[in-house]
C-alpha atoms as a PDB file:
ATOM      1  CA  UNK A   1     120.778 108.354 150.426  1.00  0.00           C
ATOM      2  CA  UNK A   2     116.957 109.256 150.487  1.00  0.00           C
ATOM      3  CA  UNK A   3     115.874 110.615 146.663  1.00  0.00           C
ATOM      4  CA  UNK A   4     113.703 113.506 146.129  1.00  0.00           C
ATOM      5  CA  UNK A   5     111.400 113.072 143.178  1.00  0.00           C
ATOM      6  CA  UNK A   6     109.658 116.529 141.894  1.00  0.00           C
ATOM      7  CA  UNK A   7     105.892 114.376 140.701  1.00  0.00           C
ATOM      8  CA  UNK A   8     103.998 117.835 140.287  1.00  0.00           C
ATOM      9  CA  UNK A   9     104.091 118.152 136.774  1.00  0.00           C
ATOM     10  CA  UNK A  10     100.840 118.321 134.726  1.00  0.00           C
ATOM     11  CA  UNK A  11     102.803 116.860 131.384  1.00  0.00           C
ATOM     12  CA  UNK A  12     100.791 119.110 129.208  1.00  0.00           C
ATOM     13  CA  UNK A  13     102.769 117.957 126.221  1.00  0.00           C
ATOM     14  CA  UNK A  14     100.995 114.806 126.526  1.00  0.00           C
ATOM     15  CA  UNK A  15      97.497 115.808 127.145  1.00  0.00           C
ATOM     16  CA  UNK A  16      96.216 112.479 126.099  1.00  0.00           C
ATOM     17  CA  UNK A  17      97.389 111.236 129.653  1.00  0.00           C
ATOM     18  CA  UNK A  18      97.370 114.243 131.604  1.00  0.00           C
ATOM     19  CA  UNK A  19      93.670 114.998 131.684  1.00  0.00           C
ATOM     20  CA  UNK A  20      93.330 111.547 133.569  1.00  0.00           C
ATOM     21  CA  UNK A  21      96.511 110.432 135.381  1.00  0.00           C
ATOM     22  CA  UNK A  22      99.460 113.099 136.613  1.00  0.00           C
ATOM     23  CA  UNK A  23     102.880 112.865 134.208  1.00  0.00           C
ATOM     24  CA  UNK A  24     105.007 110.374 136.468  1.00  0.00           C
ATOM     25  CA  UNK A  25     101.846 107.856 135.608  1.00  0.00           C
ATOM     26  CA  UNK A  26     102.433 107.743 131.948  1.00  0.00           C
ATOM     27  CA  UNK A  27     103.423 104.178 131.530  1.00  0.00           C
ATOM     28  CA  UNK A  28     106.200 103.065 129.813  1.00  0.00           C
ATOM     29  CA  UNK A  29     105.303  99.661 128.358  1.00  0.00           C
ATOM     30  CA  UNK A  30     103.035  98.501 131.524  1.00  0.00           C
ATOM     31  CA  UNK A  31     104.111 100.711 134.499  1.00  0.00           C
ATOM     32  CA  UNK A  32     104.579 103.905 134.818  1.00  0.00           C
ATOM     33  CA  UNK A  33     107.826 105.792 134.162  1.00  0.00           C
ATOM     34  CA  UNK A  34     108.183 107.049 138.121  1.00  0.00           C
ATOM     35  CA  UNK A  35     108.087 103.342 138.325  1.00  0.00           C
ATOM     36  CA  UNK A  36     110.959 103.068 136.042  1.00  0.00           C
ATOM     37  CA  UNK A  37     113.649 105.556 137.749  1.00  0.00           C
ATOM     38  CA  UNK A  38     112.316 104.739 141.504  1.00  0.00           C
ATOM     39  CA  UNK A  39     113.251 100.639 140.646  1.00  0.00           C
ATOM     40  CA  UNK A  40     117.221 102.454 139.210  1.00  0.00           C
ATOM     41  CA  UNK A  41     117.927 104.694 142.308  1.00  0.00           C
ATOM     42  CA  UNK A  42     116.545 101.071 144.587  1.00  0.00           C
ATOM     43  CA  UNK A  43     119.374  99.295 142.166  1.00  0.00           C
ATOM     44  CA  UNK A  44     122.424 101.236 143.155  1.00  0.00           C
ATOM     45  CA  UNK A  45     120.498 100.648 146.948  1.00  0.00           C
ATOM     46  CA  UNK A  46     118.895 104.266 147.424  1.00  0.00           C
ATOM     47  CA  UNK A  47     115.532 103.385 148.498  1.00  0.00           C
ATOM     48  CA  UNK A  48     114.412 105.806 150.353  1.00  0.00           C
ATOM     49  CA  UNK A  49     112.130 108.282 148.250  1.00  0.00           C
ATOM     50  CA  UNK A  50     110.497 111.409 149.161  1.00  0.00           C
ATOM     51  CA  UNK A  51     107.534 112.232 146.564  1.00  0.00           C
ATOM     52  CA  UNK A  52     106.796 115.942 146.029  1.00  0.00           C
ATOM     53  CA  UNK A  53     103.159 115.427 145.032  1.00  0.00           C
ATOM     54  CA  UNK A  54     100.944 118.380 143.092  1.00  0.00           C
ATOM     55  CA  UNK A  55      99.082 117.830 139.871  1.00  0.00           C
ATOM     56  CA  UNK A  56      96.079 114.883 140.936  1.00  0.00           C
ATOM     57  CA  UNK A  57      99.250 113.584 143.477  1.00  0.00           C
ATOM     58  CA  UNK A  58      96.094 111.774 144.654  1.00  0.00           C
ATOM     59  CA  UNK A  59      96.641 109.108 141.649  1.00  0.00           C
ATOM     60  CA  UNK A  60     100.273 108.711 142.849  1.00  0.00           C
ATOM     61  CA  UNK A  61      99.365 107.801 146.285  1.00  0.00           C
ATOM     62  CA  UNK A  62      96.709 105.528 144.929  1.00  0.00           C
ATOM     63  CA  UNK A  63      98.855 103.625 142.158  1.00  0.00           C
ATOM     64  CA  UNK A  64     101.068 102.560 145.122  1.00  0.00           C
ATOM     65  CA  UNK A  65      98.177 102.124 147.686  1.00  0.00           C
ATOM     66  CA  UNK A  66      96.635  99.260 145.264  1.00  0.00           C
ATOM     67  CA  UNK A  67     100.174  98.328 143.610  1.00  0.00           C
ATOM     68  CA  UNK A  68     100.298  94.553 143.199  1.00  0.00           C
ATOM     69  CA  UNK A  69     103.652  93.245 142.368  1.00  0.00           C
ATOM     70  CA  UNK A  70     102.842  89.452 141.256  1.00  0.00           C
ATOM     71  CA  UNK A  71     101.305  91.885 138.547  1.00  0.00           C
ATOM     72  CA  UNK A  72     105.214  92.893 137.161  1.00  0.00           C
ATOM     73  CA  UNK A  73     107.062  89.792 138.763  1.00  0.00           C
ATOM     74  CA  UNK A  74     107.594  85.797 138.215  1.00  0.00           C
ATOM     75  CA  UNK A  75     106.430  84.140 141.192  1.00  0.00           C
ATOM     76  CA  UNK A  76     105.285  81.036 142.649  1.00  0.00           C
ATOM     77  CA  UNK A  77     101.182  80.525 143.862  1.00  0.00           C
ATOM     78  CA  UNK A  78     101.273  77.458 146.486  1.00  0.00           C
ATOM     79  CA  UNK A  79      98.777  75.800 148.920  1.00  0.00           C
ATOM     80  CA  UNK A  80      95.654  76.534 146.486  1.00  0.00           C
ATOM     81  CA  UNK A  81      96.424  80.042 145.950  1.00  0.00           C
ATOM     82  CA  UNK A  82      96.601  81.357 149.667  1.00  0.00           C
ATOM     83  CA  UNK A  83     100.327  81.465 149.480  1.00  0.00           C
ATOM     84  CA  UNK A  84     102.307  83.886 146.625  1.00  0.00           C
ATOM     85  CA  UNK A  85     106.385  83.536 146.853  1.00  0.00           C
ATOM     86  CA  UNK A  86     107.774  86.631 144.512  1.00  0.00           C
ATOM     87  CA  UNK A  87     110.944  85.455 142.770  1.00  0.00           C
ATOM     88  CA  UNK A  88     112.170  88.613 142.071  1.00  0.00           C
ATOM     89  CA  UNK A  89     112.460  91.831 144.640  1.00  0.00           C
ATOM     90  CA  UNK A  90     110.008  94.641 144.071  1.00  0.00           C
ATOM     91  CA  UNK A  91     109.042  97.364 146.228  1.00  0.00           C
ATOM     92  CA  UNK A  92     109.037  95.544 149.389  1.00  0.00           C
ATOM     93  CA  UNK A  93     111.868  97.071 150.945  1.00  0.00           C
ATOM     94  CA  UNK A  94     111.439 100.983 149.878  1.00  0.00           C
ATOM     95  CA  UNK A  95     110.371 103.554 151.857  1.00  0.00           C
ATOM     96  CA  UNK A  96     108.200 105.852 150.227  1.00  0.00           C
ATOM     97  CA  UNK A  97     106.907 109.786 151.853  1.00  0.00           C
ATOM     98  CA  UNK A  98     104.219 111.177 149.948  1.00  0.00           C
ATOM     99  CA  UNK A  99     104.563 115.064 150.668  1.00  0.00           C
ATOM    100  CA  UNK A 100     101.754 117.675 148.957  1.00  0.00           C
ATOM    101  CA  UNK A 101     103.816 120.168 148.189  1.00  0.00           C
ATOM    102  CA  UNK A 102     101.406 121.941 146.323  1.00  0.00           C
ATOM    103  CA  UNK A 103      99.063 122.004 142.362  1.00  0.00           C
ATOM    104  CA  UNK A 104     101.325 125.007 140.966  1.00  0.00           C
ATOM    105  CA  UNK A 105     104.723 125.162 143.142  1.00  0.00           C
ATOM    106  CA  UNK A 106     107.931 125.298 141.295  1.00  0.00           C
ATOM    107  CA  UNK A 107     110.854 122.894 141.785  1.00  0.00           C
ATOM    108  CA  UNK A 108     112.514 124.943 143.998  1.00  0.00           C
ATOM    109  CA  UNK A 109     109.387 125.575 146.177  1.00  0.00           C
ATOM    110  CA  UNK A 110     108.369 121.630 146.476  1.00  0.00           C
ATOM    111  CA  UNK A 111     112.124 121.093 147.594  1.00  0.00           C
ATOM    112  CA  UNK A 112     111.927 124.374 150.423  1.00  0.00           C
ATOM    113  CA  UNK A 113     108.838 122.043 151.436  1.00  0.00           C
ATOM    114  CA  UNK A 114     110.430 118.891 151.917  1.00  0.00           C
ATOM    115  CA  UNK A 115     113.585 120.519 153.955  1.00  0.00           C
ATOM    116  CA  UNK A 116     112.853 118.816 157.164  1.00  0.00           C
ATOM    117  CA  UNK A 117     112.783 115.623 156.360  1.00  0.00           C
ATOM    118  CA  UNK A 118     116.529 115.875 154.635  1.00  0.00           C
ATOM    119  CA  UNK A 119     118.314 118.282 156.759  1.00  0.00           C
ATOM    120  CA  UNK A 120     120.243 115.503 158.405  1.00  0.00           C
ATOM    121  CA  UNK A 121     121.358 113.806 155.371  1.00  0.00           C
ATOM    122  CA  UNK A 122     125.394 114.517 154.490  1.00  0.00           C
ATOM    123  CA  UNK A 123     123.758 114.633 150.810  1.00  0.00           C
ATOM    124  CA  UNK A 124     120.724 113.714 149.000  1.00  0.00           C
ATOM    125  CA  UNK A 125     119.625 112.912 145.273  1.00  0.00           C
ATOM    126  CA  UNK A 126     116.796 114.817 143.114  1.00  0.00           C
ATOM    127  CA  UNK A 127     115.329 114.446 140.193  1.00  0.00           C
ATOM    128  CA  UNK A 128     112.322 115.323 137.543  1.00  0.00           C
ATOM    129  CA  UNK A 129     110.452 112.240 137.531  1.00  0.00           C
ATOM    130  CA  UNK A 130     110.456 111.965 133.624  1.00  0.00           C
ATOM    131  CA  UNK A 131     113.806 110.977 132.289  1.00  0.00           C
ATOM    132  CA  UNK A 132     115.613 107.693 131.925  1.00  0.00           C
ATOM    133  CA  UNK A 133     119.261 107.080 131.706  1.00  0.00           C
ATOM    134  CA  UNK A 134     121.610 104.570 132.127  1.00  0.00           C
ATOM    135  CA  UNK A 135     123.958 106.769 134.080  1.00  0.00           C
ATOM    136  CA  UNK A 136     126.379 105.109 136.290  1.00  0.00           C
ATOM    137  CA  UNK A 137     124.876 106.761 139.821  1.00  0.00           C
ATOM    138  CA  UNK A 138     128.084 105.102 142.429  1.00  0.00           C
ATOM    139  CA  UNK A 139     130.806 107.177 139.896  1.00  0.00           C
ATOM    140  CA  UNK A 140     128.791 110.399 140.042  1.00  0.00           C
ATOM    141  CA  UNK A 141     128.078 109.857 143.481  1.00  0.00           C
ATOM    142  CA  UNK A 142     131.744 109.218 144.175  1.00  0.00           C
ATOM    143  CA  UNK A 143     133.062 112.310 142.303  1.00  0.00           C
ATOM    144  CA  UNK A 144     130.635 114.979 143.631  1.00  0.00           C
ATOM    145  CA  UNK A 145     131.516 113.055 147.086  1.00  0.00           C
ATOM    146  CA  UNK A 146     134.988 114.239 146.817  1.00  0.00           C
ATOM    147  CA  UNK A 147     134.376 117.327 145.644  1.00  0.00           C
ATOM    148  CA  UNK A 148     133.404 120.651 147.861  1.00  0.00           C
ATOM    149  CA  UNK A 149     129.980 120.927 145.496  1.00  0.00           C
ATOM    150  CA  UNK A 150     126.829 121.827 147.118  1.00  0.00           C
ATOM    151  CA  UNK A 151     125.154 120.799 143.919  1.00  0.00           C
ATOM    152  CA  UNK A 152     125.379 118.837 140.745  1.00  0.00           C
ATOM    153  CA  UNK A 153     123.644 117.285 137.696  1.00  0.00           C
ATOM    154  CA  UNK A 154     123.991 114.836 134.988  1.00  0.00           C
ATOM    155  CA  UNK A 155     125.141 116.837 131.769  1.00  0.00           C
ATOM    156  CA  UNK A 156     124.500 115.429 128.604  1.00  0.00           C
ATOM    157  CA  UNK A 157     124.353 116.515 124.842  1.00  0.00           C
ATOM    158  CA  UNK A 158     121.224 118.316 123.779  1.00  0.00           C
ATOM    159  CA  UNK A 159     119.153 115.390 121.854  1.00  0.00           C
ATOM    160  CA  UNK A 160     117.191 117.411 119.504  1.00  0.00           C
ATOM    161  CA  UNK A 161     118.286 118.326 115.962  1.00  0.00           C
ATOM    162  CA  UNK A 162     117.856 121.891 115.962  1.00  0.00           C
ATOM    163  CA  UNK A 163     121.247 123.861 113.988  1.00  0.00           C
ATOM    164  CA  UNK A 164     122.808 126.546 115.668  1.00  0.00           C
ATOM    165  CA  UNK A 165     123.283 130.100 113.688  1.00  0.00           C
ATOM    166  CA  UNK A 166     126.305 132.580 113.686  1.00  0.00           C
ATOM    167  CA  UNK A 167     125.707 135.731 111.770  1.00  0.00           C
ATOM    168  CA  UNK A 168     128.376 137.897 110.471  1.00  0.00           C
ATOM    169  CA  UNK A 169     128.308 141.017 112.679  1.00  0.00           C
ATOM    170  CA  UNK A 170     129.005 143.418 109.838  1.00  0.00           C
ATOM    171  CA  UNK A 171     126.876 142.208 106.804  1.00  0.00           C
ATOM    172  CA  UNK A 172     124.022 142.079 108.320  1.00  0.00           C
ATOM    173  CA  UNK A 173     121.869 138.785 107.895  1.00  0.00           C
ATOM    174  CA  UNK A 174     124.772 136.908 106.487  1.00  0.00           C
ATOM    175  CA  UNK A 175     125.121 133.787 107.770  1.00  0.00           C
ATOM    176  CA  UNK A 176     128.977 132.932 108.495  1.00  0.00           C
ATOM    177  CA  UNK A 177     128.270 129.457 110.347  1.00  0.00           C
ATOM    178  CA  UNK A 178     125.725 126.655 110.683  1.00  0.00           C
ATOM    179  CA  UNK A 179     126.027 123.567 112.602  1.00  0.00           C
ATOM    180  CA  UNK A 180     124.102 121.411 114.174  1.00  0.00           C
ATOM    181  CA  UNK A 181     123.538 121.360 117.944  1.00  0.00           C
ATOM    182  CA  UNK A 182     125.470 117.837 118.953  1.00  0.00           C
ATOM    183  CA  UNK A 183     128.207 119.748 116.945  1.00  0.00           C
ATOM    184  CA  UNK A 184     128.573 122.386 119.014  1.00  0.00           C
ATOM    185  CA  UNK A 185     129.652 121.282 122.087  1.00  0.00           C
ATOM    186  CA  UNK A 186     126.602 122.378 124.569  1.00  0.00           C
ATOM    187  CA  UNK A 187     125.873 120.502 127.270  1.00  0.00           C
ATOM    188  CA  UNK A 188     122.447 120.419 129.385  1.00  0.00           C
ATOM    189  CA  UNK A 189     120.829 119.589 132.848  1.00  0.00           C
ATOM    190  CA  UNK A 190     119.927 116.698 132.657  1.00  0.00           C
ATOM    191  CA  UNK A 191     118.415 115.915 135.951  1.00  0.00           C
ATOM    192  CA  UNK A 192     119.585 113.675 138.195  1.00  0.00           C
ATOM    193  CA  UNK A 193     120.780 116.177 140.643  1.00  0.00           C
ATOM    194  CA  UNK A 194     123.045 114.877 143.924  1.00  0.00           C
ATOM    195  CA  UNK A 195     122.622 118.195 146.680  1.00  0.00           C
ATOM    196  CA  UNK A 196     124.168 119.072 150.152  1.00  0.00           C
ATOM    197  CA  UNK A 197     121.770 120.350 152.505  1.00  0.00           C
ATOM    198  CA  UNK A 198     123.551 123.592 152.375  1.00  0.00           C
ATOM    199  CA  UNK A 199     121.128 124.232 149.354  1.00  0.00           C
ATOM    200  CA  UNK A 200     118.583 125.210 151.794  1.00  0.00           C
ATOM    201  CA  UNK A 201     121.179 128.356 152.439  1.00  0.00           C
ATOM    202  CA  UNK A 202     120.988 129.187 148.796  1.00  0.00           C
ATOM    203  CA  UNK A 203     117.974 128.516 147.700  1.00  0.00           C
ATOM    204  CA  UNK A 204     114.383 130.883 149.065  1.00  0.00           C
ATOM    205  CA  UNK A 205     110.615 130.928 148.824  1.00  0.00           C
ATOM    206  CA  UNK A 206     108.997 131.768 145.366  1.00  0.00           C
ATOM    207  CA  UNK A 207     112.710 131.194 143.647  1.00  0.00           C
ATOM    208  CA  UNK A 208     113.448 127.844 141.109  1.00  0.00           C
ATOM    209  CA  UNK A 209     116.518 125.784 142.154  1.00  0.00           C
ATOM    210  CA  UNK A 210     118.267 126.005 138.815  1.00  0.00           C
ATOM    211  CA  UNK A 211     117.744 129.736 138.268  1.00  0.00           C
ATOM    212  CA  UNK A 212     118.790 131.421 141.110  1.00  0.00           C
ATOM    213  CA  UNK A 213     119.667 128.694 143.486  1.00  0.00           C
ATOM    214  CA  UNK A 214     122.469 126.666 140.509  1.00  0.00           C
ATOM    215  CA  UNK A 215     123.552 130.923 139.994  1.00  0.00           C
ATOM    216  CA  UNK A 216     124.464 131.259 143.617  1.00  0.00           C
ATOM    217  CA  UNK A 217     126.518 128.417 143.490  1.00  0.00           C
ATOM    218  CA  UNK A 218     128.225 129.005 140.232  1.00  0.00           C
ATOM    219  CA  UNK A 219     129.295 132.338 141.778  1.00  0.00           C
ATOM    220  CA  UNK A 220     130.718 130.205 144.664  1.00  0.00           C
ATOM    221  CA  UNK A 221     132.532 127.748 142.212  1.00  0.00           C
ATOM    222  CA  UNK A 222     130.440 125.344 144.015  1.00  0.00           C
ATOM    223  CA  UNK A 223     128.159 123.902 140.875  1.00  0.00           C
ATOM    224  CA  UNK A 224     129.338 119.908 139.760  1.00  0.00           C
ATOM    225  CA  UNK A 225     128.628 118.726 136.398  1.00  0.00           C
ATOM    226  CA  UNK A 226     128.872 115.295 135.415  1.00  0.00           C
ATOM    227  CA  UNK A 227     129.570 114.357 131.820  1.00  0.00           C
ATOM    228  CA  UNK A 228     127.135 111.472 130.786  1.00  0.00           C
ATOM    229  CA  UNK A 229     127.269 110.597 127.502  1.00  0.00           C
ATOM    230  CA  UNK A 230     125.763 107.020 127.206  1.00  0.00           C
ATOM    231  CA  UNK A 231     121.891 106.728 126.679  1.00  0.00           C
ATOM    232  CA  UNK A 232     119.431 109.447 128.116  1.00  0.00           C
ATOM    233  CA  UNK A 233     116.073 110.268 127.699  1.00  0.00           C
ATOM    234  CA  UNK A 234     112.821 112.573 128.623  1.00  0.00           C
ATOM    235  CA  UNK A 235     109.332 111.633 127.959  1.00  0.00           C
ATOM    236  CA  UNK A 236     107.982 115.342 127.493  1.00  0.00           C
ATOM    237  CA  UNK A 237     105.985 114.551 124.188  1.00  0.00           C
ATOM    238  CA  UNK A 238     103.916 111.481 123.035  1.00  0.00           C
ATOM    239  CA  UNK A 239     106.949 111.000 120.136  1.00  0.00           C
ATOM    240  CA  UNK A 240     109.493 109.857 122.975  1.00  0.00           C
ATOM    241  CA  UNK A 241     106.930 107.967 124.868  1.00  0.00           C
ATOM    242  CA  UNK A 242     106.176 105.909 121.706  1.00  0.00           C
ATOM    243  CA  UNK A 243     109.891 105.745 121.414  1.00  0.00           C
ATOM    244  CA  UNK A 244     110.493 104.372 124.917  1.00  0.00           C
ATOM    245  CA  UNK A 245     107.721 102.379 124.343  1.00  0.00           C
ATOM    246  CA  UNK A 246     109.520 100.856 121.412  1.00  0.00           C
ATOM    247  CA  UNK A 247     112.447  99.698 123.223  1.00  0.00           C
ATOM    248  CA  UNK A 248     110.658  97.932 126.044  1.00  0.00           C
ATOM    249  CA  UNK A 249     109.076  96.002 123.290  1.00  0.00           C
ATOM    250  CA  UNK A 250     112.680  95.058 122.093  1.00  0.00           C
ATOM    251  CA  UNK A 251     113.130  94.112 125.256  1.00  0.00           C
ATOM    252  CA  UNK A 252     115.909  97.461 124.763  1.00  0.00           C
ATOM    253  CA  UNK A 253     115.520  98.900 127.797  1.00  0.00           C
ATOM    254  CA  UNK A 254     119.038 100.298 129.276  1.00  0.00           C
ATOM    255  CA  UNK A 255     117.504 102.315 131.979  1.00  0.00           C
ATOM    256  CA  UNK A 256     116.977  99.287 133.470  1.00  0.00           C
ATOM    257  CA  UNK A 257     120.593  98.830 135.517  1.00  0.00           C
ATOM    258  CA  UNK A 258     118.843  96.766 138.089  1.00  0.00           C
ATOM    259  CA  UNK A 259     118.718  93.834 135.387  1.00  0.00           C
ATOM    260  CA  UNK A 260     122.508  93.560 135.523  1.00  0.00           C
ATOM    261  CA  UNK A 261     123.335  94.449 138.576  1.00  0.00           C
ATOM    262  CA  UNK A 262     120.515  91.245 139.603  1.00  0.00           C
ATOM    263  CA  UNK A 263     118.145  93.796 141.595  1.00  0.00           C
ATOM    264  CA  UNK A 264     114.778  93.378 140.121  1.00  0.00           C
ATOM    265  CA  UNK A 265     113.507  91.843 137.436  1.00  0.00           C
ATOM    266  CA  UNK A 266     112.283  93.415 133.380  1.00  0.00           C
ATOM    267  CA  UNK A 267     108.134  94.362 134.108  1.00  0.00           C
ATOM    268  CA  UNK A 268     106.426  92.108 131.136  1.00  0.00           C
ATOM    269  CA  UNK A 269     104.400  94.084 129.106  1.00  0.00           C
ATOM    270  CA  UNK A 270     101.277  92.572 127.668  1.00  0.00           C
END
């Protein structure tokens, strides 16, 4: 299935990167994090990405323009260094379209703007190209599959430790429950969004894709959510970069499916 990737972010929550390089740059130990999910969809075999560039998408086309992959590989230099033999796969087999959908275009607009190139495809996958998961992609895939969805999304537990309020209607300002948000049973989108192409029927200039076009289909009972609740994470602030930065030095990295499923190899960070 070809994967849409929504790169037109300006990460303003980490200004000390996006002043020089757009949000899917920020690295996560040595390459960037649009790196990181592009190499999970390529392990469960969807290599086939459609970027929806915006903020500097310049940088984006350059990164891959000048990408060198002995850089984040083993490999073998022979015959006095004229021949390089990668022992690991990289990006040599994905297929990459680098779309300008526009500096201050909403998700749903950069998606209207991409609709030819996916209107063929039985279904495609989407995504914000900031969050890292160890989701297992074939069983979602499968369920929405058999389902009569036009969309879906990963749904996981709200990470943040914020505690939920109920006030007692008739005193007012009494407090008759606290708990904390894990506690309470909400579930968010989480990304990782699987669509039919009948989106395009439900979805229309100027409007955002999880707004009106997700409320069309809940009216239709045609909305999937799938329950993830292994690991999961966003980079939207420089705390859960640093965090994700952590890991990788750990070598904790369970975003990383491709290492056991054998289809590319840990990036070394320096």
């Amino acid at each position: 299935m070809k994967v849409v990737l929504f790169c037109g972010g300006q990460g303003t929550r980490l200004r000390d990167y996006s002043d020089q390089i757009p949000k899917p740059l920020v690295p996560v130990g040595n390459l960037p994090i649009l790196w990181h999910m592009m190499a999970y969809y390529a392990a469960y075999g969807h290599k086939d990405f459609i970027l929806c560039l915006g903020y500097k998408g310049e940088a984006i086309k350059r990164f891959f323009l000048e990408y060198n992959a002995a850089m984040s590989n083993d490999f073998v230099l022979e015959n006095g260094g004229t021949t390089l033999d990668l022992l690991e796969p990289d990006i040599r087999d994905w297929r990459i379209t680098f779309v300008d959908t526009g500096a201050t275009t909403n998700i749903g607009g950069r998606l209207l703007r991409v609709r030819k190139y996916l209107e063929k495809e039985e279904m495609f996958l989407a995504n914000y190209a900031d969050i890292l998961t160890d989701l297992d992609l074939d069983d979602m895939v499968r369920k929405f599959r058999a389902s009569d969805a036009i969309g879906g999304f990963c749904a996981v537990t709200p990470p943040y430790s914020f505690h939920l309020v109920k006030l007692r209607e008739s005193e007012g300002g009494k407090v008759e429950r606290m708990m904390s948000l894990q506690e309470s049973g909400t579930l968010m989108n989480g990304g990782y969004l699987i669509l039919r192409p009948q989106i395009f029927d439900n979805l229309f200039e100027g409007e955002e894709l999880v707004v009106e076009g997700f409320a069309r289909l809940v009216e239709q009972n045609r909305l999937y959510a799938h329950w993830h609740d292994g690991f999961w994470m966003p980079m939207d602030t420089f705390k859960e970069k640093q965090a994700l930065d952590d890991m990788v030095q750990r070598g904790d990295t369970p975003w990383q499916v491709g290492k056991a499923r054998g289809a590319y190899a840990q990036p070394k960070v320096a």
